[in-house]
N, C-alpha and C. Protein backbone atom coordinates (compact mmCIF):
# COMPACT_ATOMS: atom_id res chain seq x y z
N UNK A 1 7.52 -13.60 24.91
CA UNK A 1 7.62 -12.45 24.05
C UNK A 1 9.09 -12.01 23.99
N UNK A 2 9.46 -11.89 23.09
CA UNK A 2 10.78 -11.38 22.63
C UNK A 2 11.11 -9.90 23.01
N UNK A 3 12.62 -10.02 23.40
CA UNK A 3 12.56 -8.34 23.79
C UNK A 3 14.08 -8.21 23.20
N UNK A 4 13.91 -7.20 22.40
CA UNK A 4 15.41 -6.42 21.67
C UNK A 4 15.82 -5.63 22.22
N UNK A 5 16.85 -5.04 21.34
CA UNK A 5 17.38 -4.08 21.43
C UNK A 5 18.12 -3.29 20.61
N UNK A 6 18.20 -2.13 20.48
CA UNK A 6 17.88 -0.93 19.34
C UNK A 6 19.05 0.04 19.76
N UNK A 7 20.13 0.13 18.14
CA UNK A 7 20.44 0.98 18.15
C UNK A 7 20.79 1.23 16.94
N UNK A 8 20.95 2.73 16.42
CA UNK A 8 21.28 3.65 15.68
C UNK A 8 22.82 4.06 14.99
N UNK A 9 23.07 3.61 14.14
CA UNK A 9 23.93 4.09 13.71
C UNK A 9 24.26 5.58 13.12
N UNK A 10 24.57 6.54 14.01
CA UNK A 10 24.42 7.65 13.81
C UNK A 10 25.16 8.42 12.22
N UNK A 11 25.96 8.12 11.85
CA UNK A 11 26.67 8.42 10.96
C UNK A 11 26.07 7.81 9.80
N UNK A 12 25.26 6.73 9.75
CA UNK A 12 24.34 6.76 8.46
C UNK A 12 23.08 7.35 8.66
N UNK A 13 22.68 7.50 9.66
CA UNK A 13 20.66 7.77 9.42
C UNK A 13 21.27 9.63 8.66
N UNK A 14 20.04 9.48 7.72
CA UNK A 14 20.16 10.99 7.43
C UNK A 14 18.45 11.60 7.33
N UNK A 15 17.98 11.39 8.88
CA UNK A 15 16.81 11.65 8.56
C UNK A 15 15.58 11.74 7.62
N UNK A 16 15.13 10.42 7.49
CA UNK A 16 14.26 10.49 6.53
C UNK A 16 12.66 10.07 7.78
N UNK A 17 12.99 9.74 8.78
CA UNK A 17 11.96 9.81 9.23
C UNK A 17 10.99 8.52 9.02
N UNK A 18 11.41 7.22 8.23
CA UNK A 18 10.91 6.41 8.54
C UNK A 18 10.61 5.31 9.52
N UNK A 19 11.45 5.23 10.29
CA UNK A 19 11.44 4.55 11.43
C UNK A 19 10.46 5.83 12.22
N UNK A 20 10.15 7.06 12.27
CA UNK A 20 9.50 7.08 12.90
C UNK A 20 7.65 6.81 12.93
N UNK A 21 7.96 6.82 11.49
CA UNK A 21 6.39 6.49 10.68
C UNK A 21 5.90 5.30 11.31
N UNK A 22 6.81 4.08 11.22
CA UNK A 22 6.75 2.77 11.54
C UNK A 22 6.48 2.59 12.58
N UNK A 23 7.20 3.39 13.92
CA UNK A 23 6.96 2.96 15.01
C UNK A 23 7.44 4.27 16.07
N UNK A 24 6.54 5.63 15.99
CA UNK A 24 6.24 6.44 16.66
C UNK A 24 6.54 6.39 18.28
N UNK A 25 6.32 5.75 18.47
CA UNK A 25 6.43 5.27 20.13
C UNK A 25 7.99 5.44 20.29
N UNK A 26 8.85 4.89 19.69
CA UNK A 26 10.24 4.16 20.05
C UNK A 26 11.29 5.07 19.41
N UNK A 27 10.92 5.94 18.14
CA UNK A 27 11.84 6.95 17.82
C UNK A 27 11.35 8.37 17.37
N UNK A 28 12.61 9.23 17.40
CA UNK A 28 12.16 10.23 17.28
C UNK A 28 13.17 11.35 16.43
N UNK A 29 13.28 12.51 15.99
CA UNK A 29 14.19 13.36 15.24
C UNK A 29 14.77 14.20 16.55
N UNK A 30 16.10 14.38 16.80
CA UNK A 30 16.80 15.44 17.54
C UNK A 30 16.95 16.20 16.90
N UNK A 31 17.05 17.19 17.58
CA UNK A 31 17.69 18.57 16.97
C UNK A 31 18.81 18.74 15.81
N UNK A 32 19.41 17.68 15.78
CA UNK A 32 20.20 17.70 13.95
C UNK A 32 19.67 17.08 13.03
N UNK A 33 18.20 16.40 13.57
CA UNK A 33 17.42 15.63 12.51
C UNK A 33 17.99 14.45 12.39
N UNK A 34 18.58 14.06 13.52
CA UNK A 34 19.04 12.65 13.31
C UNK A 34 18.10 12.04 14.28
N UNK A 35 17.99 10.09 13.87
CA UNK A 35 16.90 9.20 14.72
C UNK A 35 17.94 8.94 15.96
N UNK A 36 16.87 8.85 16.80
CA UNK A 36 17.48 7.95 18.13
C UNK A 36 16.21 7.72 18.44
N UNK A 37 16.76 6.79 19.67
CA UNK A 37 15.70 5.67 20.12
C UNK A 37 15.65 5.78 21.21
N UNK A 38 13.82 5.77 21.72
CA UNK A 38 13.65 6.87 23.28
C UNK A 38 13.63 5.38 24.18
N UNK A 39 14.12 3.88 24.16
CA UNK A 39 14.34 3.16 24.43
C UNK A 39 15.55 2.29 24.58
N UNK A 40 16.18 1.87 25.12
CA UNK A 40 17.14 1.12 24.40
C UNK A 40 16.85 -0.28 24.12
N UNK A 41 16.11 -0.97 24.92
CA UNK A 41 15.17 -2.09 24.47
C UNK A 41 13.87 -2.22 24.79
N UNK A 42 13.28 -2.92 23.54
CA UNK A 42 11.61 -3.14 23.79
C UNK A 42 11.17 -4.39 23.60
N UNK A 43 10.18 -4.72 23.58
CA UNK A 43 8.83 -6.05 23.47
C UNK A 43 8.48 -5.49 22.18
N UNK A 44 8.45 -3.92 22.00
CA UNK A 44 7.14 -3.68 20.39
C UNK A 44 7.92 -4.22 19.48
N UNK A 45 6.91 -5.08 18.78
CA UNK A 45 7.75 -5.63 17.08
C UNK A 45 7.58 -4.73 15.84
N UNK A 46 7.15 -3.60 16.57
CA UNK A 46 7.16 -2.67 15.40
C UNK A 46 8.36 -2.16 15.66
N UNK A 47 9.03 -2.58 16.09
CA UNK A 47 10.66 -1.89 15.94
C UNK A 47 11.25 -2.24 14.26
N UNK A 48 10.74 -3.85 14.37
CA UNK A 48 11.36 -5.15 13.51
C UNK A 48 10.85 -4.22 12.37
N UNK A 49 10.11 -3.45 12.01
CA UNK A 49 9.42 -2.96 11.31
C UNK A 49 9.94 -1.62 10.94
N UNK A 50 10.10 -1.13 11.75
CA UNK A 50 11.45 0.56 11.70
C UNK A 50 12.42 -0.27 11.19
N UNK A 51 12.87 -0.59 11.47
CA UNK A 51 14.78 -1.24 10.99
C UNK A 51 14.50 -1.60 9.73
N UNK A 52 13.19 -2.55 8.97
CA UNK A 52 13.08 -2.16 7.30
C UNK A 52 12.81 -1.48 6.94
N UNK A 53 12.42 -0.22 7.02
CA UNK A 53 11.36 0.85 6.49
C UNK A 53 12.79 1.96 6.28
N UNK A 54 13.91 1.80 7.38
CA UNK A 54 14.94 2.54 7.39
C UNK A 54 15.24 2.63 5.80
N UNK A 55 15.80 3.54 5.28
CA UNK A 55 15.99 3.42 3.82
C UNK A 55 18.12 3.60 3.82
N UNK A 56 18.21 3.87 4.70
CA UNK A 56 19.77 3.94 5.16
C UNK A 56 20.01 2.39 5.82
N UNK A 57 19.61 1.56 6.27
CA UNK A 57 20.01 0.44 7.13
C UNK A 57 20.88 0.58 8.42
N UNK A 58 20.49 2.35 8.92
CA UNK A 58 21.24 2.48 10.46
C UNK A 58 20.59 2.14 11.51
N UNK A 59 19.68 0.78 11.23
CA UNK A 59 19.16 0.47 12.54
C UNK A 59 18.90 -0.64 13.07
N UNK A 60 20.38 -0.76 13.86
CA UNK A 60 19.91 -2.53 14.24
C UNK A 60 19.26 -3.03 15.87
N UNK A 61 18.17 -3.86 14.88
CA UNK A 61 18.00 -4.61 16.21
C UNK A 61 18.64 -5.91 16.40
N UNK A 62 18.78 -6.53 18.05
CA UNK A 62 18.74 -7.68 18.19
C UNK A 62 18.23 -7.91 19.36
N UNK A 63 17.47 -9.48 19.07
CA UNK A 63 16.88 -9.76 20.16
C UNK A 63 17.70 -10.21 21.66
N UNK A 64 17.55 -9.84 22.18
CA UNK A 64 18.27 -10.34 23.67
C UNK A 64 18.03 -12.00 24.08
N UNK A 65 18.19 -12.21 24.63
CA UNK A 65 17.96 -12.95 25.38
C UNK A 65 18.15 -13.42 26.90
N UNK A 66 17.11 -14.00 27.34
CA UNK A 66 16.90 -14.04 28.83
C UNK A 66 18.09 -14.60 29.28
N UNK A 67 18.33 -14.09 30.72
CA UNK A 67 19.63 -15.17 31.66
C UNK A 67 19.21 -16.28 32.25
C-alpha cells in the first residue's frame, strides 16, 4: 500500500472546501479558512482524490517511498 504525503500550498488554497468534501478525515478549515492537513502523510487514497477536487491546485501529493 502506498503511503504519501500532503502538502498545502498556502498562498493559493482560498477555501473552497473541497478537499474537505473529498476526504474529511485528512483536512480541515483553520481559522482564516484556509486547508491544512491534520496529517502529513497517509495510506488513504482519498487524498489522490482531494488534490483533484482542489479547484486552486494547492495540493500536492507525493508518494513516498520505502527505505
Amino acid at each position: 500500500m502506498p503511503l504519501y504525503r500532503v502538502t498545502i500550498d498556502r498562498s493559493l488554497c482560498s477555501g473552497f472546501g473541497s478537499c474537505i468534501e473529498a476526504s474529511p478525515r485528512l483536512f480541515r478549515l483553520d481559522g482564516e479558512g484556509i486547508a491544512t492537513v491534520t496529517v502529513a502523510e497517509t495510506d488513504d487514497a482519498s487524498v489522490l482524490e482531494a488534490a483533484d477536487a482542489c479547484p486552486m491546485g494547492a495540493i500536492l501529493v507525493e508518494e513516498v517511498r520505502a527505505a
